[in-house]
PDB file of N, CA and C in Angstrom:
ATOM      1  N   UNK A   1     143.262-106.881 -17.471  1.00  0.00           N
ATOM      2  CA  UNK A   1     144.088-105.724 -17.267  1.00  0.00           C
ATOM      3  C   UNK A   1     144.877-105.892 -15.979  1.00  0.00           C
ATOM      4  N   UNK A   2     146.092-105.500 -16.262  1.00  0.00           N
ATOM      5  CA  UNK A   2     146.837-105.202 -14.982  1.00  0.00           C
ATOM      6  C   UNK A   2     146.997-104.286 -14.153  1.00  0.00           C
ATOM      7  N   UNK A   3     146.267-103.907 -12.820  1.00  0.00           N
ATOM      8  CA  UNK A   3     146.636-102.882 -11.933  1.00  0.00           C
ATOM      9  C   UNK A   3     147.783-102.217 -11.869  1.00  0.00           C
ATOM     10  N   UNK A   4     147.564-100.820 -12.147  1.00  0.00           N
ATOM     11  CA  UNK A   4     148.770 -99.607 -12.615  1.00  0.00           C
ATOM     12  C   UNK A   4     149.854 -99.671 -11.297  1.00  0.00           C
ATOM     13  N   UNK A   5     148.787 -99.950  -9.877  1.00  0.00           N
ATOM     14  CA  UNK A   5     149.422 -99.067  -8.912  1.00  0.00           C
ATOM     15  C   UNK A   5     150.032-100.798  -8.279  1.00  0.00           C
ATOM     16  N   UNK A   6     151.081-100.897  -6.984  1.00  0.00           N
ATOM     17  CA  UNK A   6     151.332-101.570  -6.377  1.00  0.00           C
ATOM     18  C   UNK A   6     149.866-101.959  -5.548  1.00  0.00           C
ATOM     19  N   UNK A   7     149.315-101.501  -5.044  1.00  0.00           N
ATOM     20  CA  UNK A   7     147.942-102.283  -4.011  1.00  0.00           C
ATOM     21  C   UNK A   7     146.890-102.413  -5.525  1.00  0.00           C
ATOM     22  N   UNK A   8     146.513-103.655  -5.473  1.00  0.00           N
ATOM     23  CA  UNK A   8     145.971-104.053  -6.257  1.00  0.00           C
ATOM     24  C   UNK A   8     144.249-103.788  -6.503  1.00  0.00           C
ATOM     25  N   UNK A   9     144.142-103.424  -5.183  1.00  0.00           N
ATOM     26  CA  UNK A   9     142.417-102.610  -5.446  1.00  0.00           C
ATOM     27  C   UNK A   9     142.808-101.392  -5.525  1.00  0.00           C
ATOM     28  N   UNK A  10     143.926-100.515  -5.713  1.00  0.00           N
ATOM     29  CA  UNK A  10     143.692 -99.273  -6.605  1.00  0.00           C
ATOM     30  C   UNK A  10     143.713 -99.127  -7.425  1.00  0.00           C
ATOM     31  N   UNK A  11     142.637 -97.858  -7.863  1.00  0.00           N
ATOM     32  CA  UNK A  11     142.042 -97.770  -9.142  1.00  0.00           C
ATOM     33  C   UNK A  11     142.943 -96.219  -9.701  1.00  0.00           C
ATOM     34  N   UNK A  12     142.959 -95.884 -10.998  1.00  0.00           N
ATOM     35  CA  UNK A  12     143.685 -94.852 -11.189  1.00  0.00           C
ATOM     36  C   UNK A  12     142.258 -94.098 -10.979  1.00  0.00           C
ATOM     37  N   UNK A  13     142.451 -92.664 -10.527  1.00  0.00           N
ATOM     38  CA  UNK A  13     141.565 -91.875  -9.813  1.00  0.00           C
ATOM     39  C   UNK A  13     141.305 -90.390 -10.698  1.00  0.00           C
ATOM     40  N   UNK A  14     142.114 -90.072 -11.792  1.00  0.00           N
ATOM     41  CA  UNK A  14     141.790 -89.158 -12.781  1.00  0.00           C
ATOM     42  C   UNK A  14     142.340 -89.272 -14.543  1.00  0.00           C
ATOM     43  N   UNK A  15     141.949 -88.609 -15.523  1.00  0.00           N
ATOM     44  CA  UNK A  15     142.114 -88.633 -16.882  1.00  0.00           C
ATOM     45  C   UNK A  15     143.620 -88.952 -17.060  1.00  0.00           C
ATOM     46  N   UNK A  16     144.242 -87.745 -16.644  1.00  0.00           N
ATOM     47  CA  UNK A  16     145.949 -88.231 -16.364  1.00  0.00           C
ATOM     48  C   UNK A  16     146.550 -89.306 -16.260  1.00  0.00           C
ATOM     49  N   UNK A  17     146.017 -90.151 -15.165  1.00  0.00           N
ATOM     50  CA  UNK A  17     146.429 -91.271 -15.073  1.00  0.00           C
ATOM     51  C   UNK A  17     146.088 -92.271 -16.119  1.00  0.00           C
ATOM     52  N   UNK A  18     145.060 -92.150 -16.239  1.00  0.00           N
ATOM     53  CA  UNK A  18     144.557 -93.416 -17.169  1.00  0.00           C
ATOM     54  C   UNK A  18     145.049 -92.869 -18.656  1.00  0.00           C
ATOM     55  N   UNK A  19     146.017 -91.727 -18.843  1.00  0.00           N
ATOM     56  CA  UNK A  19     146.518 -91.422 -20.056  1.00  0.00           C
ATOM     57  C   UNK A  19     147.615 -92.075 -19.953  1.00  0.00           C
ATOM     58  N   UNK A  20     148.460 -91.432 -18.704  1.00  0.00           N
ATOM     59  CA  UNK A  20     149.837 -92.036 -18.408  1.00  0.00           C
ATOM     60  C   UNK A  20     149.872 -93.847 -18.657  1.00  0.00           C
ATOM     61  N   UNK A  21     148.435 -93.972 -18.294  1.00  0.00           N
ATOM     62  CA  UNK A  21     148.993 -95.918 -18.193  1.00  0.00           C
ATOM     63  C   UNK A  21     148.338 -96.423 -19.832  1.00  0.00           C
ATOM     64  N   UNK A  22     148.076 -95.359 -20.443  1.00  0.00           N
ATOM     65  CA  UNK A  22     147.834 -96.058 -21.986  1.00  0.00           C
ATOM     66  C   UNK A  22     149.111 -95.725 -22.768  1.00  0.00           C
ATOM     67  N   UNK A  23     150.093 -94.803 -22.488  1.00  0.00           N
ATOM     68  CA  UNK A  23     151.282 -94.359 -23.136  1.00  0.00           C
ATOM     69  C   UNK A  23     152.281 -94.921 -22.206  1.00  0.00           C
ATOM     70  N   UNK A  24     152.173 -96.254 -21.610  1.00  0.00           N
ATOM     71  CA  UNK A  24     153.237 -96.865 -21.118  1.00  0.00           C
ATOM     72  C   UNK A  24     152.651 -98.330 -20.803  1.00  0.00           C
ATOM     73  N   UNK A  25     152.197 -99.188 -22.102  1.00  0.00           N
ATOM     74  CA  UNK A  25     151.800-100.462 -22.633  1.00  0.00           C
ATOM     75  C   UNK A  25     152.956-101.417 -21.673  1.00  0.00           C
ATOM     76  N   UNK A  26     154.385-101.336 -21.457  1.00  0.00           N
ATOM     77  CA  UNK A  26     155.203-102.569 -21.059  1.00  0.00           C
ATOM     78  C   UNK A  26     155.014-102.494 -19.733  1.00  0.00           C
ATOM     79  N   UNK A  27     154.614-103.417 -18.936  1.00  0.00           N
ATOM     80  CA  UNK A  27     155.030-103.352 -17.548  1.00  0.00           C
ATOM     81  C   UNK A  27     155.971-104.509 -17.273  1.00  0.00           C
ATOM     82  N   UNK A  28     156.511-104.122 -15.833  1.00  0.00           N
ATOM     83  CA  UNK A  28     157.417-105.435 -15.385  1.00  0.00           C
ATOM     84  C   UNK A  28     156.480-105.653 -14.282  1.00  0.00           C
ATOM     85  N   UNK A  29     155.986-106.907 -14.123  1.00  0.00           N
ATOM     86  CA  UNK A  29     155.549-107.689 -12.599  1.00  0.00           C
ATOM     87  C   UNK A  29     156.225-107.932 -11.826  1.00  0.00           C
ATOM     88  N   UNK A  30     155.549-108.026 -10.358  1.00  0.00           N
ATOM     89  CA  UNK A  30     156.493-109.419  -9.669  1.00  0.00           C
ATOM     90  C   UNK A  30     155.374-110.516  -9.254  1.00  0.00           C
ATOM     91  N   UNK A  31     155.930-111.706  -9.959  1.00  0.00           N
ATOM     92  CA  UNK A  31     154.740-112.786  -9.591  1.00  0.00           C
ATOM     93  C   UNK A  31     155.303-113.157  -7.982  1.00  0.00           C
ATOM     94  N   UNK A  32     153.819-112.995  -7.171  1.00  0.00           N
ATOM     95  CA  UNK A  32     153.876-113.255  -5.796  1.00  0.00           C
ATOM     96  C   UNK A  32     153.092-114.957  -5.559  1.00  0.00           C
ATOM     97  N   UNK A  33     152.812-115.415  -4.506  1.00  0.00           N
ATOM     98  CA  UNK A  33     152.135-116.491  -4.322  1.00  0.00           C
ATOM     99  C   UNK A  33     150.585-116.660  -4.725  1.00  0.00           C
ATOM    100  N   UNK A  34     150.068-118.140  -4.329  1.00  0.00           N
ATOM    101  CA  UNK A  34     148.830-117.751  -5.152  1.00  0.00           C
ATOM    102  C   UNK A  34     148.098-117.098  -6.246  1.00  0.00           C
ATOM    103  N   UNK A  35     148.832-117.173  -7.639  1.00  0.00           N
ATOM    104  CA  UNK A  35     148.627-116.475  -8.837  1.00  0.00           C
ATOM    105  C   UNK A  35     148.598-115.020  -8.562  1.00  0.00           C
ATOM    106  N   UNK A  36     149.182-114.241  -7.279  1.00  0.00           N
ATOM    107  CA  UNK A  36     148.641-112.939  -6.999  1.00  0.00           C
ATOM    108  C   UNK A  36     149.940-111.904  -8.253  1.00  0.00           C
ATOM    109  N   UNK A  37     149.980-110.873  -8.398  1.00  0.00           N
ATOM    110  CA  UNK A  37     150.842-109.827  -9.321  1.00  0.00           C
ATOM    111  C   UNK A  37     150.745-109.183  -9.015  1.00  0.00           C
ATOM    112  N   UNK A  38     151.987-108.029  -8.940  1.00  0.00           N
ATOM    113  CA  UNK A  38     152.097-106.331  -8.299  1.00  0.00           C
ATOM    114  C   UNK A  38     153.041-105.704  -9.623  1.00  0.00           C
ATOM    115  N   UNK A  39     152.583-104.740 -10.293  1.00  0.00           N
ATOM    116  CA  UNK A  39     153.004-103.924 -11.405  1.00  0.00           C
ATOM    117  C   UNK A  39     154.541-103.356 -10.233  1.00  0.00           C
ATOM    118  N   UNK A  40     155.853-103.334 -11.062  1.00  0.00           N
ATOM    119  CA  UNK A  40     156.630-102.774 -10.536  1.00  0.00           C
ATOM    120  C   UNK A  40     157.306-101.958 -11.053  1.00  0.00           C
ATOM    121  N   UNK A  41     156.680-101.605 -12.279  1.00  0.00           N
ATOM    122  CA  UNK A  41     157.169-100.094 -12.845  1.00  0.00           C
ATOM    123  C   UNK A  41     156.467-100.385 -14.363  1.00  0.00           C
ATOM    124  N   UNK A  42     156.264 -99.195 -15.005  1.00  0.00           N
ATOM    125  CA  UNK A  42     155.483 -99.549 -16.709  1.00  0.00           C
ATOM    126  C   UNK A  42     156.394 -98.542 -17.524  1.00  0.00           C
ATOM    127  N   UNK A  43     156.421 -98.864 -18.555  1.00  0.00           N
ATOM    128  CA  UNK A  43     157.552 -98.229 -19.819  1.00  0.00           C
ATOM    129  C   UNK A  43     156.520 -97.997 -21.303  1.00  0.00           C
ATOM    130  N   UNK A  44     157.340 -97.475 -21.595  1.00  0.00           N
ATOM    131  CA  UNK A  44     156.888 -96.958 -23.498  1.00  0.00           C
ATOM    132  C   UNK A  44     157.043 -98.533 -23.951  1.00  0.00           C
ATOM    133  N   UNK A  45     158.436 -98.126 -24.112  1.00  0.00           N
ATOM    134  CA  UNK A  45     158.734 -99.618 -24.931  1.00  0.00           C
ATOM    135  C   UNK A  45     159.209-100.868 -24.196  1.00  0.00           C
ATOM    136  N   UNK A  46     159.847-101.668 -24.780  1.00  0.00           N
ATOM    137  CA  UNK A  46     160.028-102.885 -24.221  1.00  0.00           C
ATOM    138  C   UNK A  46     161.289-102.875 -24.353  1.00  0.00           C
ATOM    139  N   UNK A  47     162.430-102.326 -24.607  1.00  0.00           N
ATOM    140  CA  UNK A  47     163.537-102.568 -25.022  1.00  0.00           C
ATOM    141  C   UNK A  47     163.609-101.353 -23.193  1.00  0.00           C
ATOM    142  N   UNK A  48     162.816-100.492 -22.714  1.00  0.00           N
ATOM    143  CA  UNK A  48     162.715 -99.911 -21.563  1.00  0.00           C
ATOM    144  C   UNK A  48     162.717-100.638 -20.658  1.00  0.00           C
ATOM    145  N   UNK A  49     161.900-101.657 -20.521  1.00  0.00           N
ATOM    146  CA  UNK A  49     161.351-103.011 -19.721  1.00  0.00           C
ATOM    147  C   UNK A  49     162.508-103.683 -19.722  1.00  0.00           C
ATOM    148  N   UNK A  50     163.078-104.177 -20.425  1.00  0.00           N
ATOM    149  CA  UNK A  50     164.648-105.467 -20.624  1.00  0.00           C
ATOM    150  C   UNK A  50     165.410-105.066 -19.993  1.00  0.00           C
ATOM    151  N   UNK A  51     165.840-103.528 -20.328  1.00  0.00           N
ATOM    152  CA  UNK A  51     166.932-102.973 -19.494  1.00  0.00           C
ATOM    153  C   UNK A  51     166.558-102.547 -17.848  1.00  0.00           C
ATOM    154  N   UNK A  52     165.197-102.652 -17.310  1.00  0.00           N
ATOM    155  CA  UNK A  52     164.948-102.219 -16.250  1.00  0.00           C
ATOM    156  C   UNK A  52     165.546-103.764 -15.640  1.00  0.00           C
ATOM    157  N   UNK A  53     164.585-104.761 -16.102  1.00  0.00           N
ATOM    158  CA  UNK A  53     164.797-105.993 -15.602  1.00  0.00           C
ATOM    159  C   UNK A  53     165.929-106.571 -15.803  1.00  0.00           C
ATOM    160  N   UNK A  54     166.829-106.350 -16.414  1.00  0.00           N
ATOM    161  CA  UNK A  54     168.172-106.788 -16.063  1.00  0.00           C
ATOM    162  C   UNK A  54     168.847-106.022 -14.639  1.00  0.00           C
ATOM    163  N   UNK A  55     168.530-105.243 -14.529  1.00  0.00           N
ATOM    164  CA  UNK A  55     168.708-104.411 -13.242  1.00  0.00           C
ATOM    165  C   UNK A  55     168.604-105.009 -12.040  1.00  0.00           C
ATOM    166  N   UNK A  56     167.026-104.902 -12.291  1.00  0.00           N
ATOM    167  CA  UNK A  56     166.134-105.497 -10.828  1.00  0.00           C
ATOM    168  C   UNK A  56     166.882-106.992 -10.684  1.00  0.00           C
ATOM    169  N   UNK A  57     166.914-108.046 -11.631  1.00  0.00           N
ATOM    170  CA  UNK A  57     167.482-109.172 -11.384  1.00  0.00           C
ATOM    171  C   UNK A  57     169.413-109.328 -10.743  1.00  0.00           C
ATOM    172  N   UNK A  58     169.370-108.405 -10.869  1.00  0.00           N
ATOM    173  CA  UNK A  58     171.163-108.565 -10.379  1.00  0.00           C
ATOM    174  C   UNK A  58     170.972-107.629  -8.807  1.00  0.00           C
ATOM    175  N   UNK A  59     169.808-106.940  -8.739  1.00  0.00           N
ATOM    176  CA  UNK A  59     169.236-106.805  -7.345  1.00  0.00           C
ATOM    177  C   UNK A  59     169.032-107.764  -6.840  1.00  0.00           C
ATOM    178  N   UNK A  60     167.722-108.413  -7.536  1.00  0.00           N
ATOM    179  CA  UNK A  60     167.229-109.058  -6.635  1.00  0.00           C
ATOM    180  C   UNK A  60     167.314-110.431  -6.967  1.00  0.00           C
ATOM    181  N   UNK A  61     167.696-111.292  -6.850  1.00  0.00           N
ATOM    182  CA  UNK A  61     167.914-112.308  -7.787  1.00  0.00           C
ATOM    183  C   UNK A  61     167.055-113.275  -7.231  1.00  0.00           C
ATOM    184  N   UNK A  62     166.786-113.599  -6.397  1.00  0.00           N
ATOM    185  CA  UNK A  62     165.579-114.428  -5.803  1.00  0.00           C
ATOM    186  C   UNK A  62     164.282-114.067  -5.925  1.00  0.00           C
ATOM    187  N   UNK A  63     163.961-112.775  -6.768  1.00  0.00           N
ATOM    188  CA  UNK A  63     162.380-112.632  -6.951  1.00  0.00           C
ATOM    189  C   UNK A  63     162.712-112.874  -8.330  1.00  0.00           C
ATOM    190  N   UNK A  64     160.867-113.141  -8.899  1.00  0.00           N
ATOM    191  CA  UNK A  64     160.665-113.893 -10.151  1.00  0.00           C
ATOM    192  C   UNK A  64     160.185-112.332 -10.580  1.00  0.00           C
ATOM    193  N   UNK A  65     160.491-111.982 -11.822  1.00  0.00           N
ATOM    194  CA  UNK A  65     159.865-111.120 -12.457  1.00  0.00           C
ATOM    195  C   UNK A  65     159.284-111.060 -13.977  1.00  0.00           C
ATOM    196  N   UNK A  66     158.678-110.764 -14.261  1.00  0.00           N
ATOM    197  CA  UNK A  66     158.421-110.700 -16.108  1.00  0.00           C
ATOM    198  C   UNK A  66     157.837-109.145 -16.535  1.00  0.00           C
ATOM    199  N   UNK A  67     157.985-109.505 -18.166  1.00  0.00           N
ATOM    200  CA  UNK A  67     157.346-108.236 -18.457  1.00  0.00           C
ATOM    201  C   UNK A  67     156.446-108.607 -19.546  1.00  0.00           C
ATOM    202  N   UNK A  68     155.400-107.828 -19.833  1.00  0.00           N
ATOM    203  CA  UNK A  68     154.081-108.240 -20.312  1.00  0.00           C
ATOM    204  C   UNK A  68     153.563-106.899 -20.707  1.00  0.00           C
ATOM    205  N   UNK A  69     152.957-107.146 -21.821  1.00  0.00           N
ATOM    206  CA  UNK A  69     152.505-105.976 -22.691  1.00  0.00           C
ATOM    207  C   UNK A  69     150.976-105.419 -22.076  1.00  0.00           C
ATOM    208  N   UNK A  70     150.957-104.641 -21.726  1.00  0.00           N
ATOM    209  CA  UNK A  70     149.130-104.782 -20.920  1.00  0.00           C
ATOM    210  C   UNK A  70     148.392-103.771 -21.796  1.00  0.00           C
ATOM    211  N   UNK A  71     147.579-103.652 -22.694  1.00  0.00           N
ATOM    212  CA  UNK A  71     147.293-102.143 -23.831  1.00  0.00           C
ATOM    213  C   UNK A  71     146.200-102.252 -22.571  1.00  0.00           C
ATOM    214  N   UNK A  72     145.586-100.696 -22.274  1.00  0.00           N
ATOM    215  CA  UNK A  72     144.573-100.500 -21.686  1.00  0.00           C
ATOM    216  C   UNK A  72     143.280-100.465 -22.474  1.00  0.00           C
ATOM    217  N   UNK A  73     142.674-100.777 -22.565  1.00  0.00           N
ATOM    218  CA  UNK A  73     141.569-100.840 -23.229  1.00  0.00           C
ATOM    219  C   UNK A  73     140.073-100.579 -22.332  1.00  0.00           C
ATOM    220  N   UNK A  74     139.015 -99.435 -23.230  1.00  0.00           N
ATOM    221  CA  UNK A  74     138.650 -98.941 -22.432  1.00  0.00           C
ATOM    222  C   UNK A  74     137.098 -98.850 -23.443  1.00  0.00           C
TER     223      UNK A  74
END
């Protein structure tokens, strides 16, 4: 599973949350050094995700990003 929040030892902390991050399966990463990953926003769909990351990349064009389906499973 992929951590919902940017700091990677947080945990989602009530029902809400852990609803919100099962009704928004796409996330976009940013792969950092040392195999490390930081969630940088999560979507419904994926066609949500494409259009975010075409964004972020004409931002940022020197960070690596992807998007990846994460189902929460519980």
């Amino acid at each position: 599973m992929i951590p919902a929040h940017p700091n990677n030892d947080a945990v989602p902390d009530s029902a809400a949350e852990n609803y919100r991050i099962r009704l928004h399966p796409w996330c976009i990463i940013r792969l950092l050094p040392r195999m490390q990953r930081i969630v940088v926003q999560r979507f419904r769909t994926r066609t949500q995700a494409e259009e975010y990351l075409r964004i972020l990349q004409n931002l940022m064009p020197t960070t690596t990003h992807q998007i990846v389906f994460d189902p929460e499973t519980e």
